[in-house]
Protein backbone atom coordinates (compact mmCIF):
# COMPACT_ATOMS: atom_id res chain seq x y z
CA UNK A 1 79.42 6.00 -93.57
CA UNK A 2 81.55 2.96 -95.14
CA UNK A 3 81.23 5.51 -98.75
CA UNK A 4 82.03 8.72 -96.79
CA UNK A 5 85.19 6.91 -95.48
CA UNK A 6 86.14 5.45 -98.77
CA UNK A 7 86.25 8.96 -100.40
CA UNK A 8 88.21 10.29 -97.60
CA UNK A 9 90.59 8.16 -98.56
CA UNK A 10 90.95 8.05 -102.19
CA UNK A 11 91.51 12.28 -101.37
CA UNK A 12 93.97 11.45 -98.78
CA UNK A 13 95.38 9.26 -101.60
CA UNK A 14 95.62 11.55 -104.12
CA UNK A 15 97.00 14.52 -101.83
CA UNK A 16 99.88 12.56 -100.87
CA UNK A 17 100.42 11.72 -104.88
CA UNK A 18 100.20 14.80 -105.72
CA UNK A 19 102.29 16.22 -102.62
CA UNK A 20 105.01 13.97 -103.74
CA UNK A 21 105.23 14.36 -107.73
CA UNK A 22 105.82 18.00 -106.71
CA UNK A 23 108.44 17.64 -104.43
CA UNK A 24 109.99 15.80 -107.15
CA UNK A 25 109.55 17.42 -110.05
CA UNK A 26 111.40 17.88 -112.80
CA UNK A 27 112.33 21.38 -112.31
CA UNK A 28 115.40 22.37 -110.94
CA UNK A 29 118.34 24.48 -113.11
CA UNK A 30 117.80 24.38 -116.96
CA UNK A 31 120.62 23.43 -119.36
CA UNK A 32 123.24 25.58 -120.20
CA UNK A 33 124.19 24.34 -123.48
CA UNK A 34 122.62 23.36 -126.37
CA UNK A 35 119.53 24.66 -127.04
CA UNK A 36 118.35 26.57 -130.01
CA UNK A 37 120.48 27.37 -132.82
CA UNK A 38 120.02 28.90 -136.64
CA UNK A 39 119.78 26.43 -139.27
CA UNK A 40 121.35 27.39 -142.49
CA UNK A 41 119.02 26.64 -145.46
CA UNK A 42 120.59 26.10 -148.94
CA UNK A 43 119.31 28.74 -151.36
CA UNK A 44 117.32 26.53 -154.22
């Protein structure tokens, strides 16, 4: 029983982790400068 409980929690644990990192996030709107650009490469 005292195991069975343990692992309840340590999922309850990790569901709220991961619940939260994903409300987080890093996502959101992506730059709008910068970014990729052409480098010029000297003839040899």
């Amino acid at each position: 029983m005292k195991m069975l409980r343990r692992a309840l929690v340590a999922l309850s644990m990790a569901g709220t982790i991961a619940g939260v990192l994903r409300l987080r996030g890093s996502g959101g709107v992506p730059p709008q400068e910068g970014g990729w650009r052409e480098v010029g490469v000297p003839p040899r």
